[in-house]
Protein backbone atom coordinates (compact mmCIF):
# COMPACT_ATOMS: atom_id res chain seq x y z
CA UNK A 1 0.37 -24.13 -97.44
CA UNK A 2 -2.94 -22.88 -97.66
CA UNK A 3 -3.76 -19.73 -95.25
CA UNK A 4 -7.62 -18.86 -94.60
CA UNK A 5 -8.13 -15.29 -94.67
CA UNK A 6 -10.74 -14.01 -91.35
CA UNK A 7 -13.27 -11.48 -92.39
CA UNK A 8 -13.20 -8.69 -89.89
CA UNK A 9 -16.28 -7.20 -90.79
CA UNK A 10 -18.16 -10.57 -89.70
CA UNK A 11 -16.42 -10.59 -85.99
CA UNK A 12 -17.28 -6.94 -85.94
CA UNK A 13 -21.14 -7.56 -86.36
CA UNK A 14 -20.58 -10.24 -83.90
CA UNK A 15 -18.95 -7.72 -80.99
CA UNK A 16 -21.64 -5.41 -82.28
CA UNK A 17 -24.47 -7.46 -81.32
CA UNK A 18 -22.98 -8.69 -78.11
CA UNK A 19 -22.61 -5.41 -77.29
CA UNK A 20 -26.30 -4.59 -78.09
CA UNK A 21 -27.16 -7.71 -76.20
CA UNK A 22 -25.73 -6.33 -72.85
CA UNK A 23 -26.54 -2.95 -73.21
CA UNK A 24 -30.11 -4.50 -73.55
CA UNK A 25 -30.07 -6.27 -70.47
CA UNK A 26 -28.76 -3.51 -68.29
CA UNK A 27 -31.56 -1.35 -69.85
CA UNK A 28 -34.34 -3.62 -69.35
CA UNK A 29 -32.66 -3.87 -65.41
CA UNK A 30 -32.22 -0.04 -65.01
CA UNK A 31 -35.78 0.06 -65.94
CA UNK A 32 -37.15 -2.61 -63.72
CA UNK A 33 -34.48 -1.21 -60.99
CA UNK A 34 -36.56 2.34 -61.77
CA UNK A 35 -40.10 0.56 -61.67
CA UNK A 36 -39.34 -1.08 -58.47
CA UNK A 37 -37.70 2.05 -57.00
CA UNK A 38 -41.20 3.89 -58.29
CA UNK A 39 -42.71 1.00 -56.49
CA UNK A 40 -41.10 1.16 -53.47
CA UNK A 41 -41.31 5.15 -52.96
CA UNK A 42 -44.71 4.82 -53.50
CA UNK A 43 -45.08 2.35 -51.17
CA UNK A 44 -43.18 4.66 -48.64
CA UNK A 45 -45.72 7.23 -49.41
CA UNK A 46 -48.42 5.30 -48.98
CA UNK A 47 -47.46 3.84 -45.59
CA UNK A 48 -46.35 7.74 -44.27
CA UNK A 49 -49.67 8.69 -45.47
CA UNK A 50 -51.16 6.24 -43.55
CA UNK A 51 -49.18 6.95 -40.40
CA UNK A 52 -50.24 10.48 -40.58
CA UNK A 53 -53.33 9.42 -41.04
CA UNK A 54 -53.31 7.27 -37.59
CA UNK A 55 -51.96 10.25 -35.75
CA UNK A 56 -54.70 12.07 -37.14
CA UNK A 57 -57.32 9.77 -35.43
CA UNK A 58 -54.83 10.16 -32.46
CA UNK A 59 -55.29 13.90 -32.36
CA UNK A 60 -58.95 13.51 -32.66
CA UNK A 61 -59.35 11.01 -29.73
CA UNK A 62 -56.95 13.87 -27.70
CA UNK A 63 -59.47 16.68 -28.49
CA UNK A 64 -62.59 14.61 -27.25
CA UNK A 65 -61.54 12.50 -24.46
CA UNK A 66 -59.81 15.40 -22.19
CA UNK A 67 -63.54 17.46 -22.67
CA UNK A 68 -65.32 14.01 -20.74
CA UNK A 69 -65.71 13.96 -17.07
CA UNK A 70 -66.87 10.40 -15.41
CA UNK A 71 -68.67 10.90 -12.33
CA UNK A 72 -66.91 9.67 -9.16
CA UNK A 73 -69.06 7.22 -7.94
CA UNK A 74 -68.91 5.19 -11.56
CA UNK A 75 -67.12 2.29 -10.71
CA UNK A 76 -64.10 1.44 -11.97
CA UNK A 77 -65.47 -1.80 -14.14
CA UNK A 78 -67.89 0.79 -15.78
CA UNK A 79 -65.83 3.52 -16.49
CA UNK A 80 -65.28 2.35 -20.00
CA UNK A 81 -68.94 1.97 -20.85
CA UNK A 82 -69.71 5.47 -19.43
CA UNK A 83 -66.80 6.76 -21.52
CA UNK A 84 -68.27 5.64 -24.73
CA UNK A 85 -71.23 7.07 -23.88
CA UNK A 86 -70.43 10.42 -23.11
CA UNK A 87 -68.22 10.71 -25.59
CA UNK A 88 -70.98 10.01 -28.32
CA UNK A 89 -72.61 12.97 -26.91
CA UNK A 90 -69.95 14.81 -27.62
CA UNK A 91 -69.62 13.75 -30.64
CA UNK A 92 -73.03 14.41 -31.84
CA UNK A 93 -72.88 17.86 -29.87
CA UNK A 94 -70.20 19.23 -31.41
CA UNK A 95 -71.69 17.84 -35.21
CA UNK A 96 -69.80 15.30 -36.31
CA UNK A 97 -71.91 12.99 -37.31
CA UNK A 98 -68.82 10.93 -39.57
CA UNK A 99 -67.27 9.54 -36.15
CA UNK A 100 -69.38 7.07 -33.81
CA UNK A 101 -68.42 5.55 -30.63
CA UNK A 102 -69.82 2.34 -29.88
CA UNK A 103 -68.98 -0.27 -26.74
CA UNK A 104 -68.84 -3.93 -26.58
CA UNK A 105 -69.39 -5.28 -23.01
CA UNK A 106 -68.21 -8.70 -24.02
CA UNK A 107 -64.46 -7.56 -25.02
CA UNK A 108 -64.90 -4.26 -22.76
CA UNK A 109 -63.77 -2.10 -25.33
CA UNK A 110 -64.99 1.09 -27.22
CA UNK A 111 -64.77 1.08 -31.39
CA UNK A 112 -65.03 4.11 -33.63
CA UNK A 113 -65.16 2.86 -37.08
CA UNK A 114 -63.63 3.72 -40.02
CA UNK A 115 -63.55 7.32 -40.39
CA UNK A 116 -63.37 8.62 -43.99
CA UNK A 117 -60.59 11.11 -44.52
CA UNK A 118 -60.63 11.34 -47.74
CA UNK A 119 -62.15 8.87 -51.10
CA UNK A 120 -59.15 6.59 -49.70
CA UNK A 121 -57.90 7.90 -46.43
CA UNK A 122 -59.46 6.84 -42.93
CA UNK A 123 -58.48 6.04 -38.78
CA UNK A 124 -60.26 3.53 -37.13
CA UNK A 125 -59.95 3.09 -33.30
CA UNK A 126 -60.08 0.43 -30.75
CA UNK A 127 -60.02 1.35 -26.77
CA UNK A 128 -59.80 -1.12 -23.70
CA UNK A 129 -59.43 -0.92 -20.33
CA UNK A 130 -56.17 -2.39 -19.27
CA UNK A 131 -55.99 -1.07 -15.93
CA UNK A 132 -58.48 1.46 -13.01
CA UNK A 133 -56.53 3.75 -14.03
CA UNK A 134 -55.36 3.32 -17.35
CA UNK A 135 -57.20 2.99 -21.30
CA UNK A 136 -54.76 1.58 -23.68
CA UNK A 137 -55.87 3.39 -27.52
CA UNK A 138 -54.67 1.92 -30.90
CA UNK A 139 -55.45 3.96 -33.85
CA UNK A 140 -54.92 2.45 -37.30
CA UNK A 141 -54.90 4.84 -40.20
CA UNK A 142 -54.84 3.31 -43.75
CA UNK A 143 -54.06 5.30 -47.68
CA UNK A 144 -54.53 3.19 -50.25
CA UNK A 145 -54.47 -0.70 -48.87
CA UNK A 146 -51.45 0.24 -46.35
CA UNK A 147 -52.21 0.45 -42.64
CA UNK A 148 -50.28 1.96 -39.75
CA UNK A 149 -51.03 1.52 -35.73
CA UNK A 150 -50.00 3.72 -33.19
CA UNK A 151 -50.78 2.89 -29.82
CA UNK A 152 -51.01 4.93 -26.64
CA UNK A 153 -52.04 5.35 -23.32
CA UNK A 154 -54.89 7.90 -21.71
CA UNK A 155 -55.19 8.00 -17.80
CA UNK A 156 -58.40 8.46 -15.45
CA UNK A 157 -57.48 11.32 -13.24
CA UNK A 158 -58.85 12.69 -10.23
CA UNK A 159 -60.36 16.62 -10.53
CA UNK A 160 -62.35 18.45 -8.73
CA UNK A 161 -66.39 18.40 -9.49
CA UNK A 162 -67.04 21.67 -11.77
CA UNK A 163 -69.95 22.84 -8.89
CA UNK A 164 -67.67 23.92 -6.66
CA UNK A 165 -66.59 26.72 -8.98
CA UNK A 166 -69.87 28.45 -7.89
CA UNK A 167 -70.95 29.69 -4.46
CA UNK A 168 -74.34 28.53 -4.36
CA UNK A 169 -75.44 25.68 -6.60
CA UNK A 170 -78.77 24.09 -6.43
CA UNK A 171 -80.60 21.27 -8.57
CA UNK A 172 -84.18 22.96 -7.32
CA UNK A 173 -85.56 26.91 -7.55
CA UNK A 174 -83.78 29.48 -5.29
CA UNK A 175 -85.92 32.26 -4.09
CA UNK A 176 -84.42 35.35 -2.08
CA UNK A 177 -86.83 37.51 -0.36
CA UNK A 178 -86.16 40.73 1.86
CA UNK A 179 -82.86 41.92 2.38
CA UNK A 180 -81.00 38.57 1.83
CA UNK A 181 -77.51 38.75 0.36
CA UNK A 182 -75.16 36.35 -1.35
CA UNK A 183 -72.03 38.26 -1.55
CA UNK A 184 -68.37 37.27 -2.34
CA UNK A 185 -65.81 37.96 0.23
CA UNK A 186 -62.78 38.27 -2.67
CA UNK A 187 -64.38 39.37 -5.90
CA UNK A 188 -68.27 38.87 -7.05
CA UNK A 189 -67.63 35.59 -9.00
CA UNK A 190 -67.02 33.78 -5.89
CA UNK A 191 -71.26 33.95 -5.26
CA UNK A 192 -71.63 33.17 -8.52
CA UNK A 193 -74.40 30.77 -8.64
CA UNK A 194 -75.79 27.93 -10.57
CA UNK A 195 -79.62 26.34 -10.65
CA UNK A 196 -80.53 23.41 -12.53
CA UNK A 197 -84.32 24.27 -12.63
CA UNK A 198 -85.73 21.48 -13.91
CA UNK A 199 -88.82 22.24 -11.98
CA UNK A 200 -92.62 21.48 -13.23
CA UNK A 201 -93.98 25.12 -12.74
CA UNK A 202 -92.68 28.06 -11.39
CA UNK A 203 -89.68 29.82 -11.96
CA UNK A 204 -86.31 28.00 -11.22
CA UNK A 205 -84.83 31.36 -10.09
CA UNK A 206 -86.61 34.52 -8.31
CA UNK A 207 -85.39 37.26 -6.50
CA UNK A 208 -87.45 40.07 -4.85
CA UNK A 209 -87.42 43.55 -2.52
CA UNK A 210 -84.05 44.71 -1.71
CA UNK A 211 -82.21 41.10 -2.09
CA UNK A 212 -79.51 41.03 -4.03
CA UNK A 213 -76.46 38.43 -5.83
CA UNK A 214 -73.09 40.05 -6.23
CA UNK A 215 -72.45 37.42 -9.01
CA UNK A 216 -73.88 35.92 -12.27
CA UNK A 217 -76.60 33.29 -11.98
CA UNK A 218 -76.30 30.20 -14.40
CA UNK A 219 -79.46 28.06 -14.99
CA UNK A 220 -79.39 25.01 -17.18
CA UNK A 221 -82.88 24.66 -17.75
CA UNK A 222 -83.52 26.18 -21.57
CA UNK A 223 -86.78 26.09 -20.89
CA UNK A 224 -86.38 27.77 -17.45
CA UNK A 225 -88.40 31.06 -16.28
CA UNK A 226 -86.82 33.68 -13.39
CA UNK A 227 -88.19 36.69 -11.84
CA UNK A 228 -86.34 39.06 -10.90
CA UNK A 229 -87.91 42.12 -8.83
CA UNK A 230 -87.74 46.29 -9.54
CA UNK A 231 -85.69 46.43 -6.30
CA UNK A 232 -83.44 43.19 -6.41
CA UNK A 233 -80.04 43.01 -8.10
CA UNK A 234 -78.26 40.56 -9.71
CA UNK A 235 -74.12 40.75 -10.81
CA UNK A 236 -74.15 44.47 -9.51
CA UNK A 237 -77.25 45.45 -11.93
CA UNK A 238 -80.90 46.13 -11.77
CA UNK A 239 -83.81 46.63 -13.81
CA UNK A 240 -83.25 46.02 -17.55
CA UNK A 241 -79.52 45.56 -16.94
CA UNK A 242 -80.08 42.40 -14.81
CA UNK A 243 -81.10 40.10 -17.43
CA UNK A 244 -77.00 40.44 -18.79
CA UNK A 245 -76.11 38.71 -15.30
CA UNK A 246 -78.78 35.48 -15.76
CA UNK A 247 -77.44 32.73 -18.22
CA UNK A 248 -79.85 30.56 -19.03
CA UNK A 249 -79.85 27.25 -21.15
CA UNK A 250 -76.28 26.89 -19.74
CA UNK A 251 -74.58 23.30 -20.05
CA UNK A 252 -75.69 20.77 -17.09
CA UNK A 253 -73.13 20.17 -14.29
CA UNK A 254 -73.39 16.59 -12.68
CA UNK A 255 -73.54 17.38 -8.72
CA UNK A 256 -70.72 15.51 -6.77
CA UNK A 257 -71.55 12.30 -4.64
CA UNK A 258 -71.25 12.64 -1.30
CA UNK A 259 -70.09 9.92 0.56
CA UNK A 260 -71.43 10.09 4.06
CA UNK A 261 -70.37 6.18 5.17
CA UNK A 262 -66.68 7.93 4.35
CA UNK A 263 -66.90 9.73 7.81
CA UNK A 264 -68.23 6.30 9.67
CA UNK A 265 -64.59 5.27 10.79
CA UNK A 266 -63.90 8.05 12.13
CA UNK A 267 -66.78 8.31 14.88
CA UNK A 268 -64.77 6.52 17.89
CA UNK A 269 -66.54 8.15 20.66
CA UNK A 270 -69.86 7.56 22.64
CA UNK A 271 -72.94 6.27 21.00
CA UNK A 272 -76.15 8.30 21.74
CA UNK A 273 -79.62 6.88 21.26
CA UNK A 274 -83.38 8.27 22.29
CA UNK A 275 -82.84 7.17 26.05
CA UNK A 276 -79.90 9.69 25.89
CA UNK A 277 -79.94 12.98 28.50
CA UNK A 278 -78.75 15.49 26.26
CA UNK A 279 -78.45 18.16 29.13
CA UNK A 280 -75.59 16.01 29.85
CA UNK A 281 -73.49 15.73 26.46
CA UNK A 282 -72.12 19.94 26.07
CA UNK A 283 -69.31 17.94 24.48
CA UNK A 284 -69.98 15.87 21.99
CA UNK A 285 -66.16 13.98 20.12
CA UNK A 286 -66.23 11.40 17.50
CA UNK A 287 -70.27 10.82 18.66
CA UNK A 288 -72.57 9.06 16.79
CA UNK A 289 -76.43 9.58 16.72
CA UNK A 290 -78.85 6.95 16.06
CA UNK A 291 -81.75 7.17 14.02
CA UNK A 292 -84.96 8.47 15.62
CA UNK A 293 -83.25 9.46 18.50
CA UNK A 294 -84.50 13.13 18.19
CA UNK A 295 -82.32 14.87 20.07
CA UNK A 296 -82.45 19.13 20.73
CA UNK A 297 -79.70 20.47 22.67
CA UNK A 298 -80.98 23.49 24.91
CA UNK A 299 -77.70 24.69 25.80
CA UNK A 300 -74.45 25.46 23.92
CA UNK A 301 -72.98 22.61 22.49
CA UNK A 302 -69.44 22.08 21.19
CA UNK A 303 -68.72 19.09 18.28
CA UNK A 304 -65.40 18.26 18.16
CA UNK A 305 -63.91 15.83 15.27
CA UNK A 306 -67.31 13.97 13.48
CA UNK A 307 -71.06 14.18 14.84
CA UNK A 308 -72.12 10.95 12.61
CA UNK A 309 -76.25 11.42 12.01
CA UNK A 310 -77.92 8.25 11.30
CA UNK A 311 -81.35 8.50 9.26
CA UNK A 312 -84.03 9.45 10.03
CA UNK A 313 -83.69 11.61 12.85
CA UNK A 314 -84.91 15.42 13.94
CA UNK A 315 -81.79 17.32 15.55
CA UNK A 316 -82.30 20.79 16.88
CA UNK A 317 -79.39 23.29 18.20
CA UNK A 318 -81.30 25.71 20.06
CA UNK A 319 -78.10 27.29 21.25
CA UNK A 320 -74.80 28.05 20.06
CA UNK A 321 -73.06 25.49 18.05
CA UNK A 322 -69.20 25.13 18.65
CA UNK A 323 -68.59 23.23 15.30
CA UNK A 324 -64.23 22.21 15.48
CA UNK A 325 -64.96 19.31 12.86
CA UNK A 326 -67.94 18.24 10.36
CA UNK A 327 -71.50 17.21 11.08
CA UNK A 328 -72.86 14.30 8.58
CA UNK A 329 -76.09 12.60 7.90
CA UNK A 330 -76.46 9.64 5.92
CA UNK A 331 -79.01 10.08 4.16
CA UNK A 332 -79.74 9.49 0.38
CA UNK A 333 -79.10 11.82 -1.72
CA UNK A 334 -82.60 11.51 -3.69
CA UNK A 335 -84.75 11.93 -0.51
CA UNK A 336 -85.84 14.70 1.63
CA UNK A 337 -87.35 12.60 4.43
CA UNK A 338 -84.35 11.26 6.06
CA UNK A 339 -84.24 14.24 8.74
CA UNK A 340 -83.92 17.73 9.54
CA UNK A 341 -80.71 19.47 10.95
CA UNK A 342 -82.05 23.13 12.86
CA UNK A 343 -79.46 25.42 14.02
CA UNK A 344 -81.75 28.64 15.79
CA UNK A 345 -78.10 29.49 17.80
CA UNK A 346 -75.30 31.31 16.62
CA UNK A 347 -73.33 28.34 14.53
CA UNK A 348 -69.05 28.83 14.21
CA UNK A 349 -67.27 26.41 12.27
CA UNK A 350 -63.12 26.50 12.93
CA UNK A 351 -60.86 23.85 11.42
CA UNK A 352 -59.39 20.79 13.59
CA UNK A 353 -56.00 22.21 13.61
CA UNK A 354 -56.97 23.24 17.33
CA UNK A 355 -57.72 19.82 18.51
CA UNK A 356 -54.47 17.89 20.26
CA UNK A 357 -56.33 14.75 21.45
CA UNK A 358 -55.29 11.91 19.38
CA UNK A 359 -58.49 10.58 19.41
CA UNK A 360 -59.02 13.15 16.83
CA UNK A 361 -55.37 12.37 15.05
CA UNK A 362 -57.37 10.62 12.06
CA UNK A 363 -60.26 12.83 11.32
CA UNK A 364 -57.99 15.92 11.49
CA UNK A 365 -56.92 15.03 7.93
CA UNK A 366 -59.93 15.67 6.07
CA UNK A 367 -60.85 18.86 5.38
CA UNK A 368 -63.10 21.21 3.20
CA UNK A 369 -66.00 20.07 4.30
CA UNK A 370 -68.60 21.32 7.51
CA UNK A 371 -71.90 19.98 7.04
CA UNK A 372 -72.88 16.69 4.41
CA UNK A 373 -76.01 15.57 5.14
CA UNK A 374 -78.14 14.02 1.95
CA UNK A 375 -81.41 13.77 2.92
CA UNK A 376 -81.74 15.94 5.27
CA UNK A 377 -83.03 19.54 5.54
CA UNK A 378 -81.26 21.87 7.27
CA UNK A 379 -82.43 25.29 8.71
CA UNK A 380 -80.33 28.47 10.11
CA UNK A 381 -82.66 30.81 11.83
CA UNK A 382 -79.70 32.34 13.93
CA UNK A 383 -77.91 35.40 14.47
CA UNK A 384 -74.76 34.79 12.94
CA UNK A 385 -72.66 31.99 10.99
CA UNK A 386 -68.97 30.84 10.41
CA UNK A 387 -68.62 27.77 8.41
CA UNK A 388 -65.32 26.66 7.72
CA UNK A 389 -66.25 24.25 4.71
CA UNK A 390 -68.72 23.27 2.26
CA UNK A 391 -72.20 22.69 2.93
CA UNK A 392 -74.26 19.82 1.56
CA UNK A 393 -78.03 19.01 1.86
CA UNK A 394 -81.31 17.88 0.36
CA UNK A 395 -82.80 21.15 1.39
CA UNK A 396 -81.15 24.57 2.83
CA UNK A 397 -83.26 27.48 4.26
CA UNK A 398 -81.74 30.39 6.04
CA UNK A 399 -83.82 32.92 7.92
CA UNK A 400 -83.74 36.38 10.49
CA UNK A 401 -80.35 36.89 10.57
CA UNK A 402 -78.71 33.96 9.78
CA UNK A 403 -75.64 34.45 8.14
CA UNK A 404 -71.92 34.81 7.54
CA UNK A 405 -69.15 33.67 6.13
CA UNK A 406 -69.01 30.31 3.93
CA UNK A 407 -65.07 29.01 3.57
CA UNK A 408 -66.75 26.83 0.78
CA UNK A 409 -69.74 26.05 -1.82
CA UNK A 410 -73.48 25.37 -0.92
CA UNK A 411 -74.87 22.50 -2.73
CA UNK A 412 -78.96 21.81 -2.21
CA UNK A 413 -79.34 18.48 -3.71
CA UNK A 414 -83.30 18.75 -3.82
CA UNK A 415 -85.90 19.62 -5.90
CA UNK A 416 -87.10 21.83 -3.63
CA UNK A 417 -86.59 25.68 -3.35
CA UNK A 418 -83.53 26.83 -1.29
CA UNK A 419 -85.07 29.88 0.39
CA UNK A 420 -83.33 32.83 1.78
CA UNK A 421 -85.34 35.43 3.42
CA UNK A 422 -85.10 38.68 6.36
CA UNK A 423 -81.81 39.88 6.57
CA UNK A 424 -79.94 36.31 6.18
CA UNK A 425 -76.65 37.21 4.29
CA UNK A 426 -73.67 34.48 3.09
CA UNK A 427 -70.42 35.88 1.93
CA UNK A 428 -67.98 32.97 0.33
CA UNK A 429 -64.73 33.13 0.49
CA UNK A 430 -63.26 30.06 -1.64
CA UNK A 431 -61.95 29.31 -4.78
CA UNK A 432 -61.53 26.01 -7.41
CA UNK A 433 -60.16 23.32 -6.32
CA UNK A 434 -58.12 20.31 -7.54
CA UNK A 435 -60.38 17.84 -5.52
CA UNK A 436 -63.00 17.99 -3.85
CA UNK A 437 -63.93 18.78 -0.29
CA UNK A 438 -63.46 15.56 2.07
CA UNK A 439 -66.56 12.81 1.67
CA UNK A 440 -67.35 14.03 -1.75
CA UNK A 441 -66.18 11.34 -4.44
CA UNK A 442 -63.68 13.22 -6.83
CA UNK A 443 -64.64 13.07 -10.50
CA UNK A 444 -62.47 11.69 -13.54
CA UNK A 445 -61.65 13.25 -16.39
CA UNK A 446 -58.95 11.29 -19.29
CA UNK A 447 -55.42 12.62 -19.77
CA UNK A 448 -53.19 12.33 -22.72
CA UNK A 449 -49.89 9.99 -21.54
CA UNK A 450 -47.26 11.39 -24.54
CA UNK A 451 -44.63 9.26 -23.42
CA UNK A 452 -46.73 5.61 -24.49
CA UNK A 453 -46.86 6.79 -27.62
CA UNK A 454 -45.77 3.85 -29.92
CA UNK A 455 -45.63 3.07 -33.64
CA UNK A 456 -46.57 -0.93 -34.14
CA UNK A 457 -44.21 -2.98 -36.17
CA UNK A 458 -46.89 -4.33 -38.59
């Protein structure tokens, strides 16, 4: 029998290169394994980059948008539109000219395109409306071909319009003459005092003899001139000193809207026209005046709740004036020939809290506010003044003695100088506030809403 011998050095070059054959394949997968790993933690990298990149644009949108304030009287449909537009002024104020804002009526939204990071970083940014109250932002960053989107929310807000941080402000000249005072009943800040003077000629500010301004006076006007006399003072100081206590070229400060029509429901009482005997009405609750009646009360007079004053109409206190509520005109704000208001009598202002009719239940609520009439002029030639509110007018003069305490701001919506003269002295006691005074339409201004913050699934 015949016995075949195996070679054993054959079957061990066989093992051998089976073994080299597996050992290839798991290297060739460890390696593709590692490539793809590479691939993937790139990737990673790339898409964090990107999302840091979209919270960039997010904390870019957050510095802007809180630093915009949207008049009151925008409505609500248009608040997007004047958004965009304000905040490309700020954008171009504050220099950077790499980020532009622009709005599309047809989809109501605002776009910023893409902003360049880096060669290959950038945000882009899409706004809408979805609400009044409410703009919905989604800001996509992208590194390298990834993108990331986080979405959140920014909410309209009411605030309080910035002129009532001032005592006296004033879109035309103010000129003080004689002994007149503003004064601050707190500290000297509260008659701090602003003046748009954007007037033709003239200066938008002047102050002469002994009259003086316990605070700072702010005129936005670059181009604006102001005189202020040897004798006058201004912030405490005179002479050379003064000119540290006038600021001008200061920003603009859009004046609130007042809302006269506001007041309307409120007047519930009698109706007085032109065929009206005026001797008779010492009393006047919840009235309403109608235009061109004229009237001029001889005698004391007490206004309890509203006195409503249609346009155009001349209305003359020649006595004292018992004000326990508000007096409004409703005028238009960009006229000065709806009326005049004259107070020659001693004028005090108290707050409704005193008045227990019910008829007076309603318009005891608002408060903050003692005379807004738009359109009219108003006068105070009288001895002495309490008014327990702000004052708005196209117009203000005050003259003799005329004077007292303000619990509020004075707001002269006209062109026209606001003149104080003789010994005429106002002393305001107020501070900021939240919102504004009752009638005047509260501002917006955009708040961050942390809690919509949201990463989209992509």
């Amino acid at each position: 029998m015949n016995v075949t011998k195996r070679n054993p050095k054959g079957v061990a070059l066989l093992m051998a290169m089976i073994f080299v054959a597996v050992f290839s394949v798991f290297a060739v997968s460890l390696a593709t394994i590692s490539t793809n790993n590479l691939k993937m933690s790139d990737n990673y990298r790339h898409a964090n980059n990107a999302l840091a990149n979209a919270q960039s644009g997010v904390e870019v949108i957050r510095y802007y948008l809180p630093k915009i304030r949207i008049l009151g009287d925008v409505a609500a449909d248009d608040r997007l539109s004047a958004l965009a537009a304000k905040l490309q002024t700020k954008l171009l104020a504050a220099g950077a000219t790499n980020i532009t804002s622009t709005y599309s009526g047809a989809t109501n939204t605002i776009t910023i395109p893409s902003v360049l990071l880096s060669s290959d970083q950038s945000f882009t940014v899409v706004m809408r409306q979805i609400s009044d109250e409410l703009i919905e932002v989604d800001v996509t960053g992208s590194y390298s071909g990834i993108t990331k989107t986080v979405r959140t929310n920014f909410e309209f807000e009411d605030i309080g319009n910035a002129v009532f941080d001032f005592g006296v402000a004033s879109k035309g000249p103010l000129a003080m003459t004689g002994q007149a005072e503003i004064e601050g009943y707190n500290l000297a800040i509260e008659a701090s005092t602003y003046i748009e003077g954007d007037v033709l000629s003239g200066d938008a500010f002047s102050i002469t003899n002994k009259a003086s301004i316990a605070g700072d006076v702010s005129i936005a006007n670059p181009y604006a001139s102001y005189d202020v006399g040897a004798q006058a003072s201004v912030g405490g100081a005179s002479g050379e000193d003064v000119h540290d206590h006038v600021h001008v070229g200061v920003d603009y400060i859009d004046f609130p809207t007042p809302n006269p029509s506001y007041f309307l429901p409120f007047a519930t009482g009698d109706v007085l026209d032109a065929n009206t005997n005026w001797g008779n009405h010492a009393i006047l609750n919840n009235c309403i005046v109608k235009a061109n009646s004229n009237p001029t009360f001889a005698s004391d007079v007490t206004i309890n709740g509203v006195l409503f004053i249609e346009s155009p109409n001349i209305v003359v206190f020649a006595g004292k004036s018992m004000v326990n509520g508000i007096i409004v005109g409703d005028g238009d704000i960009d006229s000065v020939e709806d009326g005049k208001i004259h107070f020659s009598g001693q004028v005090i202002c108290n707050d409704m809290s005193g008045l227990t009719d019910p008829q007076f239940d309603d318009i005891k609520e608002q408060s903050g506010t003692f005379l807004m009439t738009p359109g009219f002029n108003i006068d105070f030639s009288g001895q002495a003044l309490h008014m327990n509110g702000a004052i708005a007018a196209s117009g203000i003069s005050f003259s003799g003695q005329a004077g007292g305490m303000v619990n509020g701001s004075l707001i002269n919506y006209s062109m026209e100088p606001m003149l104080m003269s003789g010994q005429s002295e106002l002393i305001f006691n107020r501070s900021g506030c939240d919102s504004n005074p009752a009638g005047f339409v509260n501002d917006k201004v955009i708040e961050y809403r942390p809690d919509t913050y949201t990463e989209l699934a992509m």
